[in-house]
C-alpha atoms as a PDB file:
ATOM      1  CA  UNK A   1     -21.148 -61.178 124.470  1.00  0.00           C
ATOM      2  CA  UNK A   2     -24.502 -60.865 123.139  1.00  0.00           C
ATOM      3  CA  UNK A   3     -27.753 -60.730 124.327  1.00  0.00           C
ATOM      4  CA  UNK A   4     -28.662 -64.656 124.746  1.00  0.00           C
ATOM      5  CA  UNK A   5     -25.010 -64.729 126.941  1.00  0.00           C
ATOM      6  CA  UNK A   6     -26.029 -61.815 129.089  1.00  0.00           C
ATOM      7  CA  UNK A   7     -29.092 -63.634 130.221  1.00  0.00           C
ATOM      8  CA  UNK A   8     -27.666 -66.704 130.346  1.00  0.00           C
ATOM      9  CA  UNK A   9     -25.453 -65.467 133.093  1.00  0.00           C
ATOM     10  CA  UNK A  10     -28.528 -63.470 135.099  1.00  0.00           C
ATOM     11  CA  UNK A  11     -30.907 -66.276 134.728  1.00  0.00           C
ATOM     12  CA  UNK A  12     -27.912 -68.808 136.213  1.00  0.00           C
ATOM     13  CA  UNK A  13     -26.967 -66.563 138.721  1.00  0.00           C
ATOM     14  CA  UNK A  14     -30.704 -66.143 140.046  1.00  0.00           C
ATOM     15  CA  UNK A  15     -31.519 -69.371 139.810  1.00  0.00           C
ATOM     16  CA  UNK A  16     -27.943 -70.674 141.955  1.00  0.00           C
ATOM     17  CA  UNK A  17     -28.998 -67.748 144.250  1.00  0.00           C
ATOM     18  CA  UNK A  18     -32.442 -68.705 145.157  1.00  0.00           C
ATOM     19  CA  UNK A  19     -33.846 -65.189 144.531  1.00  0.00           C
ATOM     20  CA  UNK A  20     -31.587 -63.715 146.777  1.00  0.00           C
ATOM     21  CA  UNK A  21     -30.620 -60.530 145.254  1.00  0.00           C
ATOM     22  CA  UNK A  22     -27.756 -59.949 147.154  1.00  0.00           C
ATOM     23  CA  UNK A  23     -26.151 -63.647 146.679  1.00  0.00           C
ATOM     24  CA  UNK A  24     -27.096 -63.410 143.038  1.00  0.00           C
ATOM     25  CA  UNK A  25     -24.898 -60.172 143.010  1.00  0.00           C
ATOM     26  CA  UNK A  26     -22.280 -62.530 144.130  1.00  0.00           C
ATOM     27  CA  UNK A  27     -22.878 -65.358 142.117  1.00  0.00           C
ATOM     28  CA  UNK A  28     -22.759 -63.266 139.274  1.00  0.00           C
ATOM     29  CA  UNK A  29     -19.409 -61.611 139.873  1.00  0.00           C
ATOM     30  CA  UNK A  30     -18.053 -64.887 140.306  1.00  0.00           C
ATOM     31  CA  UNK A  31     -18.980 -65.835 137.230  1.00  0.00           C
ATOM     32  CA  UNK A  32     -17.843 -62.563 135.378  1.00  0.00           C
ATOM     33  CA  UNK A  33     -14.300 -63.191 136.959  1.00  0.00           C
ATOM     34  CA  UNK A  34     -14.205 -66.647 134.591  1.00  0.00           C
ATOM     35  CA  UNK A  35     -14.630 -64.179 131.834  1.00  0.00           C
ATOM     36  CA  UNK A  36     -12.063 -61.603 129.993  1.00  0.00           C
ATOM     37  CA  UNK A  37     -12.165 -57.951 130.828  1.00  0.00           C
ATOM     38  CA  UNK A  38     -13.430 -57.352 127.112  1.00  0.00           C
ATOM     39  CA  UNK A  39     -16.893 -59.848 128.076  1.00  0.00           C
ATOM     40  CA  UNK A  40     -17.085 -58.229 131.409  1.00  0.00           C
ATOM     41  CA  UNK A  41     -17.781 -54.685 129.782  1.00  0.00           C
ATOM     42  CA  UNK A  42     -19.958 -55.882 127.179  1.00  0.00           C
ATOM     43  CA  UNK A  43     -21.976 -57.863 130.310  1.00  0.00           C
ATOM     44  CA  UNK A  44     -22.024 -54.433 131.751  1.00  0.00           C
ATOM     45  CA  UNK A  45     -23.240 -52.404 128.421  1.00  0.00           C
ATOM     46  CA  UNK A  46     -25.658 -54.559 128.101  1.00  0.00           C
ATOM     47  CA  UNK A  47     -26.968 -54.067 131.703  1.00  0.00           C
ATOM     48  CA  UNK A  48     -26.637 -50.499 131.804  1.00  0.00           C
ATOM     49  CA  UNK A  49     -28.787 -50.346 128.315  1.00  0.00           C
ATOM     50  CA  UNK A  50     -31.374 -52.211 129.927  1.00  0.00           C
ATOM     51  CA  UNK A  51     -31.273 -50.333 133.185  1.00  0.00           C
ATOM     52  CA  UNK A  52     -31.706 -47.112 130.977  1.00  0.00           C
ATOM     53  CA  UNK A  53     -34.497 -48.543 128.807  1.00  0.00           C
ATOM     54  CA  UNK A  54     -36.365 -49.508 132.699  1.00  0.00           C
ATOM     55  CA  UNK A  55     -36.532 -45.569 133.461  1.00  0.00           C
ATOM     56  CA  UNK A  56     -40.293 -45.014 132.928  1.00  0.00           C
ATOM     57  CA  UNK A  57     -42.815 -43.456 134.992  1.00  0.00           C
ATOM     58  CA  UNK A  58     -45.191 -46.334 134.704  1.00  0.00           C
ATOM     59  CA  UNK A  59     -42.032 -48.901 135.778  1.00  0.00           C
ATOM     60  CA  UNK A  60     -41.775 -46.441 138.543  1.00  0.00           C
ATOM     61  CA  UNK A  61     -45.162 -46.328 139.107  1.00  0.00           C
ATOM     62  CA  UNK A  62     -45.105 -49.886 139.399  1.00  0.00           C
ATOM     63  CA  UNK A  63     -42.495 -50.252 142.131  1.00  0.00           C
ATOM     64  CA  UNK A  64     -44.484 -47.892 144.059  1.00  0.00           C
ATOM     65  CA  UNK A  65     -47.386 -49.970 144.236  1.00  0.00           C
ATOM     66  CA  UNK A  66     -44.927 -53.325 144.928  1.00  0.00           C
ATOM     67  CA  UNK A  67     -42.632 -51.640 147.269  1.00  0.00           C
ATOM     68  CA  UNK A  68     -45.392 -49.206 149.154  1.00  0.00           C
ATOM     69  CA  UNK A  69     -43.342 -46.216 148.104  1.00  0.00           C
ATOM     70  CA  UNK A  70     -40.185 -46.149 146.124  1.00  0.00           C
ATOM     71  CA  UNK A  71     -37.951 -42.965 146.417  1.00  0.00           C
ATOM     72  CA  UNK A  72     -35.079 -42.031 143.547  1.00  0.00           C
ATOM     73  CA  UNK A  73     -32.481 -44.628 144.898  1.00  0.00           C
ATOM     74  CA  UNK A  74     -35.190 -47.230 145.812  1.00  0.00           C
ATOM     75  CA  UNK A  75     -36.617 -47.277 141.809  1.00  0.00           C
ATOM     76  CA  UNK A  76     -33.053 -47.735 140.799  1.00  0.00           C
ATOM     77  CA  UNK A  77     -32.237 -50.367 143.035  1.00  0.00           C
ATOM     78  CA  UNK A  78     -35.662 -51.530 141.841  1.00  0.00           C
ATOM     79  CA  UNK A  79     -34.781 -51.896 137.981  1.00  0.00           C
ATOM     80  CA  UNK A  80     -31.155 -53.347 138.633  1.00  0.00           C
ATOM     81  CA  UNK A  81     -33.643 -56.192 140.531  1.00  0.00           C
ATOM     82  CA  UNK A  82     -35.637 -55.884 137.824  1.00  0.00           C
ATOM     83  CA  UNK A  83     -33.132 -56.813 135.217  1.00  0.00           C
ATOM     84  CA  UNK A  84     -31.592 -59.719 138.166  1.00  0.00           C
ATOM     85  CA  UNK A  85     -35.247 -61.031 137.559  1.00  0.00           C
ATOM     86  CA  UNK A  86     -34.434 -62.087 133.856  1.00  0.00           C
ATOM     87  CA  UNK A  87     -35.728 -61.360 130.447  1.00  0.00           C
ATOM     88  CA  UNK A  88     -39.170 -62.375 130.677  1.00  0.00           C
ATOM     89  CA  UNK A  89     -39.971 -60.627 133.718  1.00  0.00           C
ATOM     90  CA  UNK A  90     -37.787 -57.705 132.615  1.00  0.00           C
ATOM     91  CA  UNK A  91     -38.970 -56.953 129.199  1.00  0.00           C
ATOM     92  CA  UNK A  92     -42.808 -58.049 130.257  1.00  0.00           C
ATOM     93  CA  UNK A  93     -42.512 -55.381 133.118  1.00  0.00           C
ATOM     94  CA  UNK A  94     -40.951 -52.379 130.905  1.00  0.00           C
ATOM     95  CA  UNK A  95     -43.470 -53.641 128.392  1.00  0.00           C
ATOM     96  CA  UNK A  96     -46.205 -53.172 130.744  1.00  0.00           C
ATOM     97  CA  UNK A  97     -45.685 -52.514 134.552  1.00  0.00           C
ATOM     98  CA  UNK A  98     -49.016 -53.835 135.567  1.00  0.00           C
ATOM     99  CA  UNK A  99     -48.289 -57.631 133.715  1.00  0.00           C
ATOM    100  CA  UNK A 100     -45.837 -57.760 137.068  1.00  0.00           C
ATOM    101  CA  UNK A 101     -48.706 -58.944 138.861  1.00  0.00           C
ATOM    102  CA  UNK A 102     -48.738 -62.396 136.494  1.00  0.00           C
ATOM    103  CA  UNK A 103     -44.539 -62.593 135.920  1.00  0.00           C
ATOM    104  CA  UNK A 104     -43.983 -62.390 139.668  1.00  0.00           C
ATOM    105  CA  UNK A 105     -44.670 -65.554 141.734  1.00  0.00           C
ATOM    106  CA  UNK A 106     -43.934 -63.776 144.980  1.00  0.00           C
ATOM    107  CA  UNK A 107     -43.346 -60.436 146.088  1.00  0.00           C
ATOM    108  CA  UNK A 108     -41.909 -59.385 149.726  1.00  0.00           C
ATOM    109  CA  UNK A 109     -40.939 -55.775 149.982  1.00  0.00           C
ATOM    110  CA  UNK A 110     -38.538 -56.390 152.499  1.00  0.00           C
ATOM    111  CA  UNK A 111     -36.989 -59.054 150.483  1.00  0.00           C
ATOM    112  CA  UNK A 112     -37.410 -58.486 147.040  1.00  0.00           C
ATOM    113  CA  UNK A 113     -37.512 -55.531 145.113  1.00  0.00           C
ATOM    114  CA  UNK A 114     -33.713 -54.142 145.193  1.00  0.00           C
ATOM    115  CA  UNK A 115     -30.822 -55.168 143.429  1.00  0.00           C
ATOM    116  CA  UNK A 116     -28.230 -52.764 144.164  1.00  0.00           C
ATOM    117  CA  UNK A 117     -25.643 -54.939 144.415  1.00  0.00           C
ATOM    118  CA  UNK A 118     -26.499 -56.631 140.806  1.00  0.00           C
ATOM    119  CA  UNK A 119     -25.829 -52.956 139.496  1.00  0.00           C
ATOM    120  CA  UNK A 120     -22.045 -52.934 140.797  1.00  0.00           C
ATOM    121  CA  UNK A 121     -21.582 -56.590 139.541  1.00  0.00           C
ATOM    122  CA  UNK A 122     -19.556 -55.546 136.258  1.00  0.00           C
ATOM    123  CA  UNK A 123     -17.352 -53.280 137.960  1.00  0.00           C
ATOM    124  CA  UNK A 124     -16.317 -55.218 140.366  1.00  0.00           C
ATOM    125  CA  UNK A 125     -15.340 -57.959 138.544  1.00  0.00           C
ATOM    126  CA  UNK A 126     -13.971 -55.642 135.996  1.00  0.00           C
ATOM    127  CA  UNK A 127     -11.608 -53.915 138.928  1.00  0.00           C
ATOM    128  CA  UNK A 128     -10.580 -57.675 139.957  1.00  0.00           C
ATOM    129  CA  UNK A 129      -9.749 -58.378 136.494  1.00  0.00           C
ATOM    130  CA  UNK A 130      -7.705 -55.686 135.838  1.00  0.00           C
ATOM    131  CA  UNK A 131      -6.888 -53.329 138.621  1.00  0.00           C
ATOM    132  CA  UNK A 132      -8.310 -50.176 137.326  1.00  0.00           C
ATOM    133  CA  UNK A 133     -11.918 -49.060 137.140  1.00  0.00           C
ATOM    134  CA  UNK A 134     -14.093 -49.827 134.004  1.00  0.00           C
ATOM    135  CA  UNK A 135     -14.059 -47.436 131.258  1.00  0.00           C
ATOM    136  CA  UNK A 136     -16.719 -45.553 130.004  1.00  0.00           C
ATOM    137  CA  UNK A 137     -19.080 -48.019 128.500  1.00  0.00           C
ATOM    138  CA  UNK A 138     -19.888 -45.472 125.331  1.00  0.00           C
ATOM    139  CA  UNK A 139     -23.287 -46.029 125.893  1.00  0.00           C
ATOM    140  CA  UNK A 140     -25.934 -42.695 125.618  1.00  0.00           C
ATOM    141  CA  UNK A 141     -27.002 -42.026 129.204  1.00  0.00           C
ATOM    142  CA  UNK A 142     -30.541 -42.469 130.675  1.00  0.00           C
ATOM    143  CA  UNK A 143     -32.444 -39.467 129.740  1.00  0.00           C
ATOM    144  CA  UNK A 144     -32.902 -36.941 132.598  1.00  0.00           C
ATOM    145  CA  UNK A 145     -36.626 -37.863 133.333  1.00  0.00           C
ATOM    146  CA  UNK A 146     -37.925 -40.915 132.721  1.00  0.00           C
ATOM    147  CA  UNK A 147     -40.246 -41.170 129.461  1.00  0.00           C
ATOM    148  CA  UNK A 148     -43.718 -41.660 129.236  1.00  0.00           C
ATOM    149  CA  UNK A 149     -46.172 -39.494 131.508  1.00  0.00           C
ATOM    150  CA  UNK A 150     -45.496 -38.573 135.285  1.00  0.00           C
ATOM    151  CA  UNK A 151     -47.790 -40.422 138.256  1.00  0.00           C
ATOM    152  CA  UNK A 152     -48.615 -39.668 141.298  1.00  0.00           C
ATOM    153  CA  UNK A 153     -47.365 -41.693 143.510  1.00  0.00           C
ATOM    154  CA  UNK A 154     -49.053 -40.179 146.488  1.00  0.00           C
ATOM    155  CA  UNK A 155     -52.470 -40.467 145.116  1.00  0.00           C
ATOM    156  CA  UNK A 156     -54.503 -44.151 145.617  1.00  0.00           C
ATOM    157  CA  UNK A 157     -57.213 -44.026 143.187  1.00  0.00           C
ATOM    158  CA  UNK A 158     -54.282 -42.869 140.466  1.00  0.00           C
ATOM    159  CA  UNK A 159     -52.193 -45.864 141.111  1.00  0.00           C
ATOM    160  CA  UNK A 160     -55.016 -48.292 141.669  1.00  0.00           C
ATOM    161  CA  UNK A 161     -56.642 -46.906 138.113  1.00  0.00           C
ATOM    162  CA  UNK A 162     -53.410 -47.589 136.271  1.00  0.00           C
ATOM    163  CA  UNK A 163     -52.184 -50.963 137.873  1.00  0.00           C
ATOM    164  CA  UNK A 164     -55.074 -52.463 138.473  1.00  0.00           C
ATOM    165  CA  UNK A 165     -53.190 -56.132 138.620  1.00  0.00           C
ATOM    166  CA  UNK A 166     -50.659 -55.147 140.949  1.00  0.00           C
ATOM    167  CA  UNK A 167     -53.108 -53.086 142.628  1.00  0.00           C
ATOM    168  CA  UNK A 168     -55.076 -55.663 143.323  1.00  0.00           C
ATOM    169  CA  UNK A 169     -52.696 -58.506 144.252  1.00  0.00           C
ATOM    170  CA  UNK A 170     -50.245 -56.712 146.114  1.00  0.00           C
ATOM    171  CA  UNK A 171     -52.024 -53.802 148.308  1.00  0.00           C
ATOM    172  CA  UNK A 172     -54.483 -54.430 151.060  1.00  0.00           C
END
């Protein structure tokens, strides 16, 4: 599977799901199952590269402004969403957290905003496939913090300074 496939199935899953995270999740397992257990893992390689590549401080910074507050689990839930989002929301937001403000047409925090379920996709439809749990997917791990410089997510000014867009269109 390459890259253009792996999209292909987010983008159709989203787009059959209406946004909703949780029915994309669905859709997209579905849709994995019509595949070979060989497809499935590369589907999940290349989600787990870009769920890697989505640990950043700013990113995180970001879903603390969109989310009012986003702990350890609630950022990763946030970049499997992310990804569930498709590519140009995805790369535009790792690219720069703040462009969020333009890719996103809507944003309700109690709606949007986490994709757990789109990060369990693979290996479910893997297990289906096959009976056994997915392999390792040889793939280097996140790094133990995420890159780029820390931000304080308690602080205001700090977050309205450096996302002024989302700043602006999503807080009070």
């Amino acid at each position: 599977m390459d890259e253009t496939e792996f999209w292909e199935l987010v983008d159709g899953a989203r787009e059959s799901a209406e946004g909703d995270p949780e029915e994309q999740a669905d859709l997209l397992v579905d849709r994995l199952l019509q595949l070979d257990p060989d497809a499935v893992l590369d589907f999940a390689r290349h989600f787990e590269a870009r769920y890697n590549r989505a640990y950043t401080w700013d990113l995180w910074g970001a879903a603390s402004v969109l989310l009012d507050g986003a702990s350890d689990d609630a950022f990763d839930f946030f970049r499997c969403w992310l990804i569930g989002q498709g590519r140009e929301v995805y790369e535009g937001g790792v690219h720069d957290p703040d462009s969020l403000a333009d890719l996103l047409d809507d944003f309700d925090e109690e709606f949007d905003g986490d994709g757990e379920e789109l990060g369990y996709a693979a290996d479910e439809a893997y297990e289906q496939l096959t009976g056994t749990v997915a392999p390792d997917l040889g793939i280097p791990p996140a790094p133990p913090e995420p890159e780029g410089a820390p931000v304080d997510f308690e602080n205001a000014r700090v977050l309205a300074t450096r996302f002024p867009r989302l700043w602006e269109r999503f807080k009070d």
